[in-house]
N, C-alpha and C. Protein backbone atom coordinates (compact mmCIF):
# COMPACT_ATOMS: atom_id res chain seq x y z
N UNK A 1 -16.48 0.25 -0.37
CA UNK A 1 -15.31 -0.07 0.45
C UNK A 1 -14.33 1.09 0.35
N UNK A 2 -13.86 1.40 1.38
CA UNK A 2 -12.95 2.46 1.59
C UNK A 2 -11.42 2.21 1.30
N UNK A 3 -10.58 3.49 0.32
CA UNK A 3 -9.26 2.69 -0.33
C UNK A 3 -8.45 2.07 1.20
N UNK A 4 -9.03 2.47 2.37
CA UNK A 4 -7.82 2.27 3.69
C UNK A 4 -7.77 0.59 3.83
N UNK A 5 -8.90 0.54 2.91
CA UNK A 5 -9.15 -1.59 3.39
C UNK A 5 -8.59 -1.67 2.19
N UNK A 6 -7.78 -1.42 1.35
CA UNK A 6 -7.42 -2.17 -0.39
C UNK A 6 -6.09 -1.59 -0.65
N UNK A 7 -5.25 -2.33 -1.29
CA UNK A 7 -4.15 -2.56 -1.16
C UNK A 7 -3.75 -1.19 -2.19
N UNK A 8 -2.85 -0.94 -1.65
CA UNK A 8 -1.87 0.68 -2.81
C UNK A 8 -2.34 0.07 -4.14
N UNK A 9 -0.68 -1.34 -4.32
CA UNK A 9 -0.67 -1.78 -5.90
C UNK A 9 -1.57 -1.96 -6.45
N UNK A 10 -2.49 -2.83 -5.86
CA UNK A 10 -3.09 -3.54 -7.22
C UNK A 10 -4.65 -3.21 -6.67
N UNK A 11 -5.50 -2.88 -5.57
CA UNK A 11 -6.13 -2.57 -5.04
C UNK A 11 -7.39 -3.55 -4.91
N UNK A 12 -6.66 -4.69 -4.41
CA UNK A 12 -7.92 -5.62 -3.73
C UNK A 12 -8.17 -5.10 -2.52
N UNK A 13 -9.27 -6.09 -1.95
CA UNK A 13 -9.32 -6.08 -0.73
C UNK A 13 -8.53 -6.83 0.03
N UNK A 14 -8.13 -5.43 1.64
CA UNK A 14 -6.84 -6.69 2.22
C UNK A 14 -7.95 -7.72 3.38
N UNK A 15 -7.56 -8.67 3.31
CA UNK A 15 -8.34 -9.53 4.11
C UNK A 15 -7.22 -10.82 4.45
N UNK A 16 -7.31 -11.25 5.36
CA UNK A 16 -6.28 -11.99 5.53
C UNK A 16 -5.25 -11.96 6.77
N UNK A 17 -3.98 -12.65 6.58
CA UNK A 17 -2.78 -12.25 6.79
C UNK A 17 -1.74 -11.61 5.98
N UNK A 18 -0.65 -11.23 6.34
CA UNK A 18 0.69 -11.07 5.87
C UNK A 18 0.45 -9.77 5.02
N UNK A 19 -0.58 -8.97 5.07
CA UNK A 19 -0.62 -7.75 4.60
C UNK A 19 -0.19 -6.64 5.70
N UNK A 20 0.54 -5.34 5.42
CA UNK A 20 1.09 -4.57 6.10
C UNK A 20 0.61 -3.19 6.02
N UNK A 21 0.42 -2.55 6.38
CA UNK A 21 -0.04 -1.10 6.72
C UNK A 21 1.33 -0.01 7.49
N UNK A 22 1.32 1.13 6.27
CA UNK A 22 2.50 2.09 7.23
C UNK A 22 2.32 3.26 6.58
N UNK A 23 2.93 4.18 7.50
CA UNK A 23 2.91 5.60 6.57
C UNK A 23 3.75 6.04 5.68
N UNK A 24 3.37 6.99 4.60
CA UNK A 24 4.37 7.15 3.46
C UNK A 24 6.22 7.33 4.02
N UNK A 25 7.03 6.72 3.75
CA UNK A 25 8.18 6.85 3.71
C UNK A 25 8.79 8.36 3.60
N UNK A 26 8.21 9.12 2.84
CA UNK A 26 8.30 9.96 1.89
C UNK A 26 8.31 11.49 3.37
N UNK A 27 6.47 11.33 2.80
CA UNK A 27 6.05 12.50 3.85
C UNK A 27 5.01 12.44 4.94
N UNK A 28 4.79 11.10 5.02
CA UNK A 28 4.08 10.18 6.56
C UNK A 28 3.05 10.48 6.38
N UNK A 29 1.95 11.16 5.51
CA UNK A 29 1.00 11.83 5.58
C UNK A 29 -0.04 10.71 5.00
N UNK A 30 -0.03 10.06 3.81
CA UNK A 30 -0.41 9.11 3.64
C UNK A 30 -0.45 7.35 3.89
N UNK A 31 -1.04 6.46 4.40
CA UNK A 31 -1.11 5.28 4.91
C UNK A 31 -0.95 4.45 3.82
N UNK A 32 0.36 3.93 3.32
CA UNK A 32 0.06 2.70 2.19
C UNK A 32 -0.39 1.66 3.01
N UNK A 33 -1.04 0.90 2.23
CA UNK A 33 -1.45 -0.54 2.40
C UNK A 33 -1.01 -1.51 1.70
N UNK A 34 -0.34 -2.89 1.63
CA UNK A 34 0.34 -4.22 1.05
C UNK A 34 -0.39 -5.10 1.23
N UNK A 35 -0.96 -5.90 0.01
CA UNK A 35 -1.30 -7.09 0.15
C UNK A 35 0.11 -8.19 0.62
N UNK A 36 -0.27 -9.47 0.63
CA UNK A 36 0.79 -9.89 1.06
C UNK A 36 1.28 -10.23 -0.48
N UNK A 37 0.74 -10.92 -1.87
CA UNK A 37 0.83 -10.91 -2.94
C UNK A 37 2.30 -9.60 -3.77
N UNK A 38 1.67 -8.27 -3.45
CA UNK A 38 2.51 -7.51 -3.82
C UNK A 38 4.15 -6.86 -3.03
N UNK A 39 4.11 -7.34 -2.03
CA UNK A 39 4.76 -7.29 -1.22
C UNK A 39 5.78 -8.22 -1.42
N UNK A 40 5.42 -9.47 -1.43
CA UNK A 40 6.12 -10.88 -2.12
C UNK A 40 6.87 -10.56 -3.15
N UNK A 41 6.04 -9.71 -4.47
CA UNK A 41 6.57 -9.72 -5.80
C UNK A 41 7.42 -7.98 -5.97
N UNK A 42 7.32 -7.42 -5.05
CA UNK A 42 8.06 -6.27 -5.12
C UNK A 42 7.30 -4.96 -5.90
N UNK A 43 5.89 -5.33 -6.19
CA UNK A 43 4.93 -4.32 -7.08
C UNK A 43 5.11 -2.68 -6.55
N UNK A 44 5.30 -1.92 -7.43
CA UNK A 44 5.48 -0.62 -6.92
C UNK A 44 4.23 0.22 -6.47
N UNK A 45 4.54 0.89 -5.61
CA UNK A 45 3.55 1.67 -4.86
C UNK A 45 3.60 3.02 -5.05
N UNK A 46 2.57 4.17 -4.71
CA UNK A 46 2.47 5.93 -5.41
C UNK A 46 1.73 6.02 -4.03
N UNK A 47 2.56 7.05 -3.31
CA UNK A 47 1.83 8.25 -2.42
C UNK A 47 1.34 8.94 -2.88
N UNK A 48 -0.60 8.54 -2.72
CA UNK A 48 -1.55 9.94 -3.46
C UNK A 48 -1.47 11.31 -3.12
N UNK A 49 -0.47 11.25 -1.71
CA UNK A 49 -0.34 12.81 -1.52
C UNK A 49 1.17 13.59 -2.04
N UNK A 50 1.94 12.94 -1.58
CA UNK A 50 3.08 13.18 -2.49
C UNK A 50 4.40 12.81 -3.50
N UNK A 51 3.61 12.14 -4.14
CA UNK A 51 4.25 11.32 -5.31
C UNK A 51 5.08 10.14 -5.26
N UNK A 52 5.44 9.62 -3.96
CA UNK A 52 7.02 9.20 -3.91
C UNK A 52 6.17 7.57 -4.16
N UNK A 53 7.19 6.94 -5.05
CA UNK A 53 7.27 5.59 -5.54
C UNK A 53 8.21 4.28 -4.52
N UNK A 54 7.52 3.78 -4.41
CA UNK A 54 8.69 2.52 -3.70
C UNK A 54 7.77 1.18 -4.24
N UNK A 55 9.17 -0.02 -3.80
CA UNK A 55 8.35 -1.54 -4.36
C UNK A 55 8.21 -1.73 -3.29
């Protein structure tokens, strides 16, 4: 399975609803992915391309 189907935080698979997909905040270059779980609880997230942290 490819990381684009599994969530940043915690890295399940997203399947479902209420999960979100967007580009890094940071430097757009990378696509985070949100389960709906971590998203709920505020779990922090890492751009593998350029470092930047958000919940």
């Amino acid at each position: 399975m490819s990381d684009e189907n599994r969530c940043t935080s915690c890295g399940i698979t997203l399947i479902g609803l209420r999960n979100t997909v967007f580009p890094c905040p940071e430097c757009g270059v990378t696509t985070i992915n949100r389960c709906k779980r971590c998203r709920d609880q505020g779990e922090a997230y890492e751009c593998s391309e350029c470092g930047f942290r958000g919940p």
